[in-house]
N, C-alpha and C. Protein backbone atom coordinates (compact mmCIF):
# COMPACT_ATOMS: atom_id res chain seq x y z
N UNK A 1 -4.66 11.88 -23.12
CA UNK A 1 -6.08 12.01 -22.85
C UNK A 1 -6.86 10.84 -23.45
N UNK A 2 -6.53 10.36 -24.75
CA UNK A 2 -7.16 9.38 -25.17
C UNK A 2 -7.25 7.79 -24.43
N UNK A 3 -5.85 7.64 -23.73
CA UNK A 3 -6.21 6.30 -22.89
C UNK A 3 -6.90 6.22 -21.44
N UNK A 4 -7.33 7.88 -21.29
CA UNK A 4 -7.62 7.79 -20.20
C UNK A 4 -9.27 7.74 -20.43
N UNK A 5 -9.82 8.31 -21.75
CA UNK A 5 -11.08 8.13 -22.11
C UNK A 5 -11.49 6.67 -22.30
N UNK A 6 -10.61 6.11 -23.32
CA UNK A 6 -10.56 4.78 -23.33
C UNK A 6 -11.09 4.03 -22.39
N UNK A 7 -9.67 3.86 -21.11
CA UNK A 7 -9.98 3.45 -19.62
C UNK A 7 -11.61 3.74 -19.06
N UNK A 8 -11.42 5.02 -19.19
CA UNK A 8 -12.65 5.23 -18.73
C UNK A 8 -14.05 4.20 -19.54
N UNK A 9 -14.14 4.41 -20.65
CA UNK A 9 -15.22 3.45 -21.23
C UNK A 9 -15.18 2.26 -21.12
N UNK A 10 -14.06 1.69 -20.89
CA UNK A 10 -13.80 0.20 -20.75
C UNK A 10 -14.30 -0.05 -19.17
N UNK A 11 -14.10 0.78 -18.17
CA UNK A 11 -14.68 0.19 -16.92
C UNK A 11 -15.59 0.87 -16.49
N UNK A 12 -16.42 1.76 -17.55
CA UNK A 12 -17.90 1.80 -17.28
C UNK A 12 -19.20 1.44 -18.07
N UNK A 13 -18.59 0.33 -18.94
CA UNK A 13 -19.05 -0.37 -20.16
C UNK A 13 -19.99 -1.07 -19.78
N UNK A 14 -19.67 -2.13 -18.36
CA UNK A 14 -20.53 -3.08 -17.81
C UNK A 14 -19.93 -2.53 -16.23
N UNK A 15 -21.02 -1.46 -15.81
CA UNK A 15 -21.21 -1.22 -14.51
C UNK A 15 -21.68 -2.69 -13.37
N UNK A 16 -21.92 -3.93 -13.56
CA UNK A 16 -22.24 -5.20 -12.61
C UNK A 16 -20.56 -5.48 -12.45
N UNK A 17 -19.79 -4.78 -13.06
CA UNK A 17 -18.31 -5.58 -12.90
C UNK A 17 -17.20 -5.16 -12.57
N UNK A 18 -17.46 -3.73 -11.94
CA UNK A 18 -16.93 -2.75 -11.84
C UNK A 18 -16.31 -3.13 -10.27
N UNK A 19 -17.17 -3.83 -9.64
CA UNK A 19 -16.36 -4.35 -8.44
C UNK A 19 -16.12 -5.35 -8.30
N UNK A 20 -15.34 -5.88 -9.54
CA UNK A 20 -14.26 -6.90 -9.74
C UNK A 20 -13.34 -6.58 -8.76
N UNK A 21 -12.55 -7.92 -8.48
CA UNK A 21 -10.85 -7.28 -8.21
C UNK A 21 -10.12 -7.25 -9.38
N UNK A 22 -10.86 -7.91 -10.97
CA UNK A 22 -10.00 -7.76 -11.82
C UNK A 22 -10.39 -6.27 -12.41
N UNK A 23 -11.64 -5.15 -12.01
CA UNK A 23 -11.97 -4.08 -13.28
C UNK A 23 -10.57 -3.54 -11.66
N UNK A 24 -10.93 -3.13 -10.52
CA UNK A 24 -10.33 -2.60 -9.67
C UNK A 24 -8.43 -2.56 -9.69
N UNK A 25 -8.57 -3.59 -10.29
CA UNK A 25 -7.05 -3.82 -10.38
C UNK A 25 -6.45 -3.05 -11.72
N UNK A 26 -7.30 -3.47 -12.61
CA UNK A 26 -6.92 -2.71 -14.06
C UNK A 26 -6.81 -1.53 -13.86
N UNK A 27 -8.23 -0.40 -13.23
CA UNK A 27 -7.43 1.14 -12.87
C UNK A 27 -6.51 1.37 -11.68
N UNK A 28 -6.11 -0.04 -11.08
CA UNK A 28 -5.13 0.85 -10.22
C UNK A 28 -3.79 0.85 -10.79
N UNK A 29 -3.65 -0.18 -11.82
CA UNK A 29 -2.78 -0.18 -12.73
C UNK A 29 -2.45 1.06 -13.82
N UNK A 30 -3.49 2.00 -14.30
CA UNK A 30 -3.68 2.39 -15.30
C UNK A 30 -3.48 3.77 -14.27
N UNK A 31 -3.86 4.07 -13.59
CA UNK A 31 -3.38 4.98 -12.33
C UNK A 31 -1.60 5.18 -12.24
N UNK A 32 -1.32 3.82 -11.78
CA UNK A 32 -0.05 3.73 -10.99
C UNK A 32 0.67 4.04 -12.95
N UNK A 33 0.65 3.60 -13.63
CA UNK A 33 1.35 3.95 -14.64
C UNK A 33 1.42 5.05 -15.10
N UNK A 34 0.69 6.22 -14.86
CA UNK A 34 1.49 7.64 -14.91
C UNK A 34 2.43 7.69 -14.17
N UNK A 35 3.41 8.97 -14.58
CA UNK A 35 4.69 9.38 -13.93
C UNK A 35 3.98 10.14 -12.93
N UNK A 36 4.51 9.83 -11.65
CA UNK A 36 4.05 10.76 -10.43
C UNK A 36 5.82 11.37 -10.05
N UNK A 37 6.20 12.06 -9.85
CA UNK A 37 7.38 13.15 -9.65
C UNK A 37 7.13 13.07 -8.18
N UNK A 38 6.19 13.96 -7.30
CA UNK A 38 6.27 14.88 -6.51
C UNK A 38 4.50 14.86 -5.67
N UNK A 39 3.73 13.48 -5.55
CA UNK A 39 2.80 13.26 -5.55
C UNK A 39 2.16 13.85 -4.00
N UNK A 40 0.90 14.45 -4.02
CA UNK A 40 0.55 15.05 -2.53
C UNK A 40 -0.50 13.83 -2.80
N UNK A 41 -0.96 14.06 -2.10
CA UNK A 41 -2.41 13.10 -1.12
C UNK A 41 -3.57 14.22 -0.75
N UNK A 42 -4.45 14.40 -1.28
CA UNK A 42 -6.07 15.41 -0.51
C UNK A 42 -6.97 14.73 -0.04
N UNK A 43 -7.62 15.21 0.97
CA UNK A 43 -9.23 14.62 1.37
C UNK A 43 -9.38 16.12 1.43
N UNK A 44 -10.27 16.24 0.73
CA UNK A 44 -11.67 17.65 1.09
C UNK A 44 -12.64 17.20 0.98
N UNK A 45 -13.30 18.10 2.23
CA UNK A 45 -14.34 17.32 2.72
C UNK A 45 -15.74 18.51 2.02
N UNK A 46 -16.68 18.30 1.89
CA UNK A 46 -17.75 18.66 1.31
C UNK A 46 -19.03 19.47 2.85
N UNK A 47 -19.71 20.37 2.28
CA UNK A 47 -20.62 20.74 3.10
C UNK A 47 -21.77 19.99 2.75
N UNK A 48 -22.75 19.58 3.80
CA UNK A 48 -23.42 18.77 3.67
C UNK A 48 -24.90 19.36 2.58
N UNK A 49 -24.99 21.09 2.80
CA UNK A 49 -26.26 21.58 2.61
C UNK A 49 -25.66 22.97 2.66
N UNK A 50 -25.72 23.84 2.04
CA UNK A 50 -25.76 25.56 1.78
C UNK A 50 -27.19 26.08 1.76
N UNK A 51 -27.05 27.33 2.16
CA UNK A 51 -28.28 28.73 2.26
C UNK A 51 -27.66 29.53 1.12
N UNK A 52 -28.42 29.17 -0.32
CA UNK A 52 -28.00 30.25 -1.32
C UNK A 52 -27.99 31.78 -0.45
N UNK A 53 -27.30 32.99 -1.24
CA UNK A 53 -28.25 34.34 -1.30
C UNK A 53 -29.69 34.44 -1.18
N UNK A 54 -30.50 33.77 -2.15
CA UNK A 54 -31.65 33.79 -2.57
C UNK A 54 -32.40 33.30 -0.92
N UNK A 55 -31.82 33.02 -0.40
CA UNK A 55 -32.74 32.00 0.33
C UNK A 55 -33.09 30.59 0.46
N UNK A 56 -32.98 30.06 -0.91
CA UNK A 56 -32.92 28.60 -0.88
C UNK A 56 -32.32 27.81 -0.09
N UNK A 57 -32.52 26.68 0.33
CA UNK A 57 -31.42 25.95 1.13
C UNK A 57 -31.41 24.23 0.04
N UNK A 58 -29.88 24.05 -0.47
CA UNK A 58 -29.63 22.93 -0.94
C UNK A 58 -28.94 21.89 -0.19
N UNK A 59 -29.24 20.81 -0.49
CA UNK A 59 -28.28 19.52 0.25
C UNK A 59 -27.04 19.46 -0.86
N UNK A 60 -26.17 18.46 -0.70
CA UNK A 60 -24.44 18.50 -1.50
C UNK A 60 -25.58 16.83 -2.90
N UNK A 61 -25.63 17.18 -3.90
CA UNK A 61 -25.69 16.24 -4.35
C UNK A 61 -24.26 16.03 -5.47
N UNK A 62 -24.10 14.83 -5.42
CA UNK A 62 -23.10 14.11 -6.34
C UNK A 62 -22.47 15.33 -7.29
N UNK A 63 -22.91 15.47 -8.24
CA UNK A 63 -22.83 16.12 -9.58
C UNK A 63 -22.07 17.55 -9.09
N UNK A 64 -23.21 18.33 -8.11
CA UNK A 64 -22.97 19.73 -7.62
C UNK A 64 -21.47 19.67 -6.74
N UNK A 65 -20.92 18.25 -5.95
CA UNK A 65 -20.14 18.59 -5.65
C UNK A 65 -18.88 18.29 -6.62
N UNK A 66 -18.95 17.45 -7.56
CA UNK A 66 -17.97 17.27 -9.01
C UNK A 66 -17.73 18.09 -8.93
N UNK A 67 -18.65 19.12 -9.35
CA UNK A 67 -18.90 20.35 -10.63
C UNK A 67 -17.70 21.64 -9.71
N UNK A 68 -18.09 21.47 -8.12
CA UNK A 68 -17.49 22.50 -7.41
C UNK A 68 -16.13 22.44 -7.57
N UNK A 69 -15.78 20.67 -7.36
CA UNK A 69 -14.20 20.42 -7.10
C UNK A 69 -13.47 20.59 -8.55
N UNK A 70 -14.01 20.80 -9.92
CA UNK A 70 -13.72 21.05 -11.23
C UNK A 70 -13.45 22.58 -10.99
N UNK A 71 -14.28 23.26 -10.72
CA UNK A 71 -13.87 24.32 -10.31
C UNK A 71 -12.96 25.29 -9.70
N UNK A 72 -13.00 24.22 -8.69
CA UNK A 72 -11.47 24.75 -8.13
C UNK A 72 -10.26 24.43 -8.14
N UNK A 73 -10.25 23.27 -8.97
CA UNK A 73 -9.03 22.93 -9.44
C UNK A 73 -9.05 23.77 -11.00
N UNK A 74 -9.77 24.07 -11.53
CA UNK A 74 -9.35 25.36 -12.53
C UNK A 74 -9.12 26.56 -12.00
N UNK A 75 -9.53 27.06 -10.76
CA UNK A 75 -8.83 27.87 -10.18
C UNK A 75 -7.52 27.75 -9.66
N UNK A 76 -7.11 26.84 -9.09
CA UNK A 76 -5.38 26.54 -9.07
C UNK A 76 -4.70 26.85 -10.10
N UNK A 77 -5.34 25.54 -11.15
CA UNK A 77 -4.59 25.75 -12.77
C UNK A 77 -4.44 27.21 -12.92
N UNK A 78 -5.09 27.64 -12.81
CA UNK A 78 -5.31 29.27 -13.23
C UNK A 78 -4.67 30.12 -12.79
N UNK A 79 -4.20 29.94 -11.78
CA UNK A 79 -3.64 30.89 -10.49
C UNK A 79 -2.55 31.30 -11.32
N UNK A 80 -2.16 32.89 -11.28
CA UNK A 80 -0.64 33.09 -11.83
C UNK A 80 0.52 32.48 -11.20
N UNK A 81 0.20 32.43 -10.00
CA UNK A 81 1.38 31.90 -8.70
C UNK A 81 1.65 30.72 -9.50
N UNK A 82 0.91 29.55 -9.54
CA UNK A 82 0.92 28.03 -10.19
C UNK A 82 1.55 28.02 -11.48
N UNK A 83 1.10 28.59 -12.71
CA UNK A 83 1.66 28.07 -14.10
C UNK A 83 1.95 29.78 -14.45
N UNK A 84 1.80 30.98 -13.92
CA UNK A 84 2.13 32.00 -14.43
C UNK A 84 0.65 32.00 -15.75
N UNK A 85 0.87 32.50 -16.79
CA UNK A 85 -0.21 32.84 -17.89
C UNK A 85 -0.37 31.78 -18.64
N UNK A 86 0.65 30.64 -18.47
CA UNK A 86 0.46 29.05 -19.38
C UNK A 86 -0.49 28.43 -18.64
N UNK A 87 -1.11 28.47 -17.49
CA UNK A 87 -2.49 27.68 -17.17
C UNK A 87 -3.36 27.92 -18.31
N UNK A 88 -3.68 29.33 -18.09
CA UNK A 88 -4.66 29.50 -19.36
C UNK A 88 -4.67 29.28 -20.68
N UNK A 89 -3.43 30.17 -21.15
CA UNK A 89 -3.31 30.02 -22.51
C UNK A 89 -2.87 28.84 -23.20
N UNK A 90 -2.34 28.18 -22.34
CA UNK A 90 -1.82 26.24 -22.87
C UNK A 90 -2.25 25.42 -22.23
N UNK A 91 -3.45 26.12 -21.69
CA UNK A 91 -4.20 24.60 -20.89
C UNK A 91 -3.44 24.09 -19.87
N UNK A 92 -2.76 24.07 -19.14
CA UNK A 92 -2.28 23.61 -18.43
C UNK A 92 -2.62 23.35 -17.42
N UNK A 93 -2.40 21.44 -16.68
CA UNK A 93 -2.86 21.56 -15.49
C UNK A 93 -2.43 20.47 -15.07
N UNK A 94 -2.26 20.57 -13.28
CA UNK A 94 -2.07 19.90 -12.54
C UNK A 94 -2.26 18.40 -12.52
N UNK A 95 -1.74 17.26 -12.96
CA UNK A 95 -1.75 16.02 -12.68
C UNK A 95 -2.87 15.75 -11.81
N UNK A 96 -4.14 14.76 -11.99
CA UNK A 96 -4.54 14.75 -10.66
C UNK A 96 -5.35 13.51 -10.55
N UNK A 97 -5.70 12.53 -9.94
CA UNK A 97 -7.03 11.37 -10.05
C UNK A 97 -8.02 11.98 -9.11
N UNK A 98 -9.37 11.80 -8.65
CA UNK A 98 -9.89 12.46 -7.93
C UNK A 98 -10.80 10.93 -7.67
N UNK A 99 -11.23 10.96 -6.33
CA UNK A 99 -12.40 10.01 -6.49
C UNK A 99 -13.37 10.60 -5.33
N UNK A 100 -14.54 10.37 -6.04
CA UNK A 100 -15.44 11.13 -4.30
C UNK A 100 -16.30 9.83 -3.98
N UNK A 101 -16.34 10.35 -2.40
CA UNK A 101 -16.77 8.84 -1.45
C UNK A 101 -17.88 9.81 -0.29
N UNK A 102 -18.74 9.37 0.19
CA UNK A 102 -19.63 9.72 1.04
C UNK A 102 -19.62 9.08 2.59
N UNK A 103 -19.33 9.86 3.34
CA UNK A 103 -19.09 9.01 4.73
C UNK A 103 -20.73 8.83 5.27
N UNK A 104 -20.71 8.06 6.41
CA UNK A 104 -21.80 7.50 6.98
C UNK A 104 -23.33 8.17 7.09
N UNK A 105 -22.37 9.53 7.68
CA UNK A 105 -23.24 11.08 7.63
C UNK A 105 -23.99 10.90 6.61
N UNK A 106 -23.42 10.96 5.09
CA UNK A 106 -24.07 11.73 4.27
C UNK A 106 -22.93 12.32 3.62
N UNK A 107 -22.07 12.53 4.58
CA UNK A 107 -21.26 13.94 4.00
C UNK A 107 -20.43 13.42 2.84
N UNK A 108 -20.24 14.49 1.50
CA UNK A 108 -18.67 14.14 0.59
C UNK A 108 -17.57 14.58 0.37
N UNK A 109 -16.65 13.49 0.58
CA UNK A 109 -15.66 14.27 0.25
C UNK A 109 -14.66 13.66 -0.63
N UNK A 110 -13.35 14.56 -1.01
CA UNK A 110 -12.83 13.74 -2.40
C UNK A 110 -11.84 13.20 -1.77
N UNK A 111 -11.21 12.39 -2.61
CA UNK A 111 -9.77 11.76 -2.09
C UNK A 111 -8.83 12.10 -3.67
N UNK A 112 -7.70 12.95 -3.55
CA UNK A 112 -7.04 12.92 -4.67
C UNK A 112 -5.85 12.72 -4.41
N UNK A 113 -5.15 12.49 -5.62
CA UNK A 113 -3.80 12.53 -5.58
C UNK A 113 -3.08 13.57 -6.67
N UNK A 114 -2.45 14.56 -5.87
CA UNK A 114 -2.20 15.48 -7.51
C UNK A 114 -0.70 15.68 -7.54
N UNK A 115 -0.02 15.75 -8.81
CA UNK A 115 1.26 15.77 -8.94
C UNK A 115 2.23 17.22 -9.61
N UNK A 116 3.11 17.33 -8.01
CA UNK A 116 3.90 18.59 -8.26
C UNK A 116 4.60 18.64 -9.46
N UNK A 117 4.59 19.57 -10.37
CA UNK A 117 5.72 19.66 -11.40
C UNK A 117 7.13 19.76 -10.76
N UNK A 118 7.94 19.32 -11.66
CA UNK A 118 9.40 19.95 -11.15
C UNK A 118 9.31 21.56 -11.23
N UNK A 119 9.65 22.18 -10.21
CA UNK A 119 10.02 23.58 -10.20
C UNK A 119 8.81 24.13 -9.91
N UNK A 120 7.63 23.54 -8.81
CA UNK A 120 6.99 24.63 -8.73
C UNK A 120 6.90 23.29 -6.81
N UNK A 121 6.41 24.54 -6.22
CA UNK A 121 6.74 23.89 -4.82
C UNK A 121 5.19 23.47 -4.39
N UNK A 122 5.34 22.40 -3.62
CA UNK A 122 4.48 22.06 -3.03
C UNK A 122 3.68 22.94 -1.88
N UNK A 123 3.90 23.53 -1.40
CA UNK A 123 3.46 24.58 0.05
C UNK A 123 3.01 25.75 -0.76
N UNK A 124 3.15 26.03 -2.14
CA UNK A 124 2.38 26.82 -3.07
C UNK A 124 1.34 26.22 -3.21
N UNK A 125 1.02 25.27 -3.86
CA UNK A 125 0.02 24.05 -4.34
C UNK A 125 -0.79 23.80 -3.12
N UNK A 126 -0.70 23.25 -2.24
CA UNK A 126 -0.95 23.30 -0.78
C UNK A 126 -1.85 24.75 -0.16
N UNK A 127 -1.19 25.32 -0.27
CA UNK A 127 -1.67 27.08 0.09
C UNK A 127 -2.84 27.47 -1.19
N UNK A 128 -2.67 27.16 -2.66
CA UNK A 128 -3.95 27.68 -3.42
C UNK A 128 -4.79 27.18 -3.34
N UNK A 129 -4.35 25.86 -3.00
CA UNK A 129 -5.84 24.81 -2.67
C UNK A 129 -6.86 24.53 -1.77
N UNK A 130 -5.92 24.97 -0.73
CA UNK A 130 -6.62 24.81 0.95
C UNK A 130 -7.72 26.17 0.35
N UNK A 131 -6.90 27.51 -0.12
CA UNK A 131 -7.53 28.72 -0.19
C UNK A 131 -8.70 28.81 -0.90
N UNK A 132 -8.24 27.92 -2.40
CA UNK A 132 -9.50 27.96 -3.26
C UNK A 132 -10.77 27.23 -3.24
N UNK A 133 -10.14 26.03 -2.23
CA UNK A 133 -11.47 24.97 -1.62
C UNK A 133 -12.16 25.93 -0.49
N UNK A 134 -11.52 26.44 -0.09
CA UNK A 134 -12.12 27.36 1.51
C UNK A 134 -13.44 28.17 0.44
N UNK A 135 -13.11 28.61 -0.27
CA UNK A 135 -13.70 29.82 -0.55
C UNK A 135 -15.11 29.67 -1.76
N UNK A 136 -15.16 28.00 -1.92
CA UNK A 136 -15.95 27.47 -3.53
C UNK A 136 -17.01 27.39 -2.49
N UNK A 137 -18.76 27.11 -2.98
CA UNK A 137 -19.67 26.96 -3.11
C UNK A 137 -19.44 25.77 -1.87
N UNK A 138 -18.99 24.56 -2.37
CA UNK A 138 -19.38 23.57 -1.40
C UNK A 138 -18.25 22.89 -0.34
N UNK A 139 -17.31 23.38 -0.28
CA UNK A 139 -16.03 23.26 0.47
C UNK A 139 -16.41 23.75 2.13
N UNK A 140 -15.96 22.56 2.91
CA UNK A 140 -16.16 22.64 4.18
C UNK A 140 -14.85 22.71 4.21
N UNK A 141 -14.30 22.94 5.90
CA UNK A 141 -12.90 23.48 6.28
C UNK A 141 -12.34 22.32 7.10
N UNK A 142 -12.57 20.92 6.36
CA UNK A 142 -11.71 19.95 6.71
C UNK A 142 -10.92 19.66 5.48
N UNK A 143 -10.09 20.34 5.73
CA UNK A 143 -8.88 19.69 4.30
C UNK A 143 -7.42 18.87 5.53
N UNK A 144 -7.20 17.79 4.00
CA UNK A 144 -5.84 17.11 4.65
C UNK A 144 -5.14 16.87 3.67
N UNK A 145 -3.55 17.51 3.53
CA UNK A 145 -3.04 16.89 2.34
C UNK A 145 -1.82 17.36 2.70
N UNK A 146 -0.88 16.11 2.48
CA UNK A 146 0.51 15.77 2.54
C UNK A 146 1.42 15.07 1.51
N UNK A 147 2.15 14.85 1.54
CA UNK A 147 3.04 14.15 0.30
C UNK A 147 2.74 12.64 0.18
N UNK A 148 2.55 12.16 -0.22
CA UNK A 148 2.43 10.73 -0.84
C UNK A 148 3.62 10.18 -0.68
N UNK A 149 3.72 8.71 0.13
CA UNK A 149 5.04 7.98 0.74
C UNK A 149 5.00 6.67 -0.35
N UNK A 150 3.59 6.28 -1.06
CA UNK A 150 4.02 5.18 -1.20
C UNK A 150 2.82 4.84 -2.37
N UNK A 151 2.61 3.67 -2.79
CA UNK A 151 1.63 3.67 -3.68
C UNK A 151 0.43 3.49 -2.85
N UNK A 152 0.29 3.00 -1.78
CA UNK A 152 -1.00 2.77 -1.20
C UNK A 152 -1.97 4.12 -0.80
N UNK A 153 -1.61 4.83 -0.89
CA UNK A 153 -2.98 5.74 -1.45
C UNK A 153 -3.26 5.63 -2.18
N UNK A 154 -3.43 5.24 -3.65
CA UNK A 154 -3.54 4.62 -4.52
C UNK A 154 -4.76 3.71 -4.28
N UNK A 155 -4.14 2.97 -3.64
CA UNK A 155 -4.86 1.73 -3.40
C UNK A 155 -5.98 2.16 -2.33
N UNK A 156 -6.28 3.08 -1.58
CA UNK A 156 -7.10 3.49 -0.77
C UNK A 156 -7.91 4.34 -1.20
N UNK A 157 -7.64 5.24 -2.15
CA UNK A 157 -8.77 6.15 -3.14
C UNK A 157 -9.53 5.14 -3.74
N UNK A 158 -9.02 3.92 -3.95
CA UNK A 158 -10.26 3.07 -4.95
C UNK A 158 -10.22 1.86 -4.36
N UNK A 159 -10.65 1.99 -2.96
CA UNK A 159 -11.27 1.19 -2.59
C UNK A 159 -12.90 0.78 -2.59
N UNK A 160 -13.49 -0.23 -3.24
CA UNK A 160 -14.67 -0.31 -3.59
C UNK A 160 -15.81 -0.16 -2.31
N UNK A 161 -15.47 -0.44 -1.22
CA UNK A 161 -16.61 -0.64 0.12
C UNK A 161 -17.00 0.77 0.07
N UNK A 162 -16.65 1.33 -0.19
CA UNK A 162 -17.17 3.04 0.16
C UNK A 162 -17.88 3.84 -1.08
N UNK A 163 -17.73 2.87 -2.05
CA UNK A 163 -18.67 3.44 -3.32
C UNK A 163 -19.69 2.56 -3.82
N UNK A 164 -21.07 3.35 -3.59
CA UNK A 164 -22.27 1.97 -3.61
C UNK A 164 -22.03 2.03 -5.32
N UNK A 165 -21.95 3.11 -6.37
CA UNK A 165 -21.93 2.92 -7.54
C UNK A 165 -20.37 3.22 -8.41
N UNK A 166 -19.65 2.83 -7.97
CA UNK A 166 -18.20 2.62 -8.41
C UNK A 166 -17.95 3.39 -9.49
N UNK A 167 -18.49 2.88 -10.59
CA UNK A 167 -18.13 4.18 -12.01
C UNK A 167 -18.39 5.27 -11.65
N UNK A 168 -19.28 5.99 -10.65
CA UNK A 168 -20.09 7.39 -10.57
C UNK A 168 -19.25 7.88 -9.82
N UNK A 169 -18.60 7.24 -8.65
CA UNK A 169 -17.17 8.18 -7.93
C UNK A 169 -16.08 8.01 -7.88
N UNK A 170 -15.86 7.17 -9.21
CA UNK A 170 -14.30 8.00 -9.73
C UNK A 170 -14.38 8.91 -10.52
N UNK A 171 -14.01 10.11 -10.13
CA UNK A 171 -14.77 11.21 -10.69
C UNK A 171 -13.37 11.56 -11.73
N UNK A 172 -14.14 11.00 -12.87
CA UNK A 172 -13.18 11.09 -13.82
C UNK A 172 -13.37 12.51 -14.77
N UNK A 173 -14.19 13.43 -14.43
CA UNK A 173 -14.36 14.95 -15.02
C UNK A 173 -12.71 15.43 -14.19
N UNK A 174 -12.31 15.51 -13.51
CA UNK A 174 -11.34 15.57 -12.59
C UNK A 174 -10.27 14.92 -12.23
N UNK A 175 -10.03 13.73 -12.69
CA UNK A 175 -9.03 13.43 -13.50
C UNK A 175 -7.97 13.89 -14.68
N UNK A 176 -6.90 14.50 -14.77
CA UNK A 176 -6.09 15.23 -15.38
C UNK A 176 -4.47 14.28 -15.30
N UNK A 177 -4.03 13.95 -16.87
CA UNK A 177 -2.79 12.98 -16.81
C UNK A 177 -2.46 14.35 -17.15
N UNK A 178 -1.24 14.57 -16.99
CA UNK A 178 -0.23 15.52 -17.52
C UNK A 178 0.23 14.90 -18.84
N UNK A 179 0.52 16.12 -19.45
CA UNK A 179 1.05 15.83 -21.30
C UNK A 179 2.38 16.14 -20.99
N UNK A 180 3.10 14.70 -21.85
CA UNK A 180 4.28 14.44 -21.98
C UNK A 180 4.99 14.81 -23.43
């Protein structure tokens, strides 16, 4: 956890430089150097605007949709199916980088990469996620996620053209290295 805080302060220290190819290169480095085992690939896609209960009607801002996708990836973690009672009680959780990007629309959505443990199956992981994104606050019902072939997803989650403020959507609240 500490080099990932680190990382983190080091390439949001001087936000004018952040779309280097040298800051860009350093986290794809600092990325690619975790152990990935069993790596899937996500895009979930974001609702643009909800009708609370109350009546209110909100648009998806930045933060609110973080806050949702934190959410439901503690609901995975959590799931008995996933870690059994060690999600909770040992913290445990899913490997994951997350970055959120906004298409032309307006609309957001994340791009992650999260990593299967040995001994727990992917089409589990797959199935709590599709379920627990379906069912959160700001989750629209475009999900896509398959196994990871190569490093270039990697290289396509952090691509800079699609983030006007670079430090703000690598959404590093959502970011999770696995403890070795």
């Amino acid at each position: 956890m500490e080099d990932l805080i680190t990382t983190m302060n080091n390439c949001t220290h001087n936000r004018s430089t952040l779309t280097d190819p040298e800051s860009r290169t350093e986290l794809l480095d600092f990325f690619k150097s975790w152990t990935w085992n069993n790596p899937l690939s996500a895009t979930l896609t974001c609702r643009n605007g909800r009708l609370w209960e109350s009546g209110y009607f909100s648009s998806a801002k930045l933060q609110d949709v973080q806050k949702n996708l934190r959410h439901v990836l503690n609901r995975v973690n959590n799931d008995k199916s996933v870690f059994g009672n060690r999600g909770k009680r040992k913290k445990k959780r899913l490997q994951s980088v997350a970055v959120t990007e906004r298409n032309q629309s307006g609309r957001y959505h994340f791009h992650l990469q999260i990593d299967i443990p040995v001994g727990l199956s992917a089409e589990l992981i797959v199935a709590t996620l599709k379920r627990e994104w379906a069912k959160s606050d700001w989750g629209f019902n475009e999900t896509d996620i398959k196994p990871v072939r190569d490093e270039g997803w990697l290289d396509y989650m952090l691509k800079p053209d699609s983030k006007p403020e670079y430090d703000l959507y690598i959404d590093w609240i959502n970011c999770s290295r696995a403890k070795t």
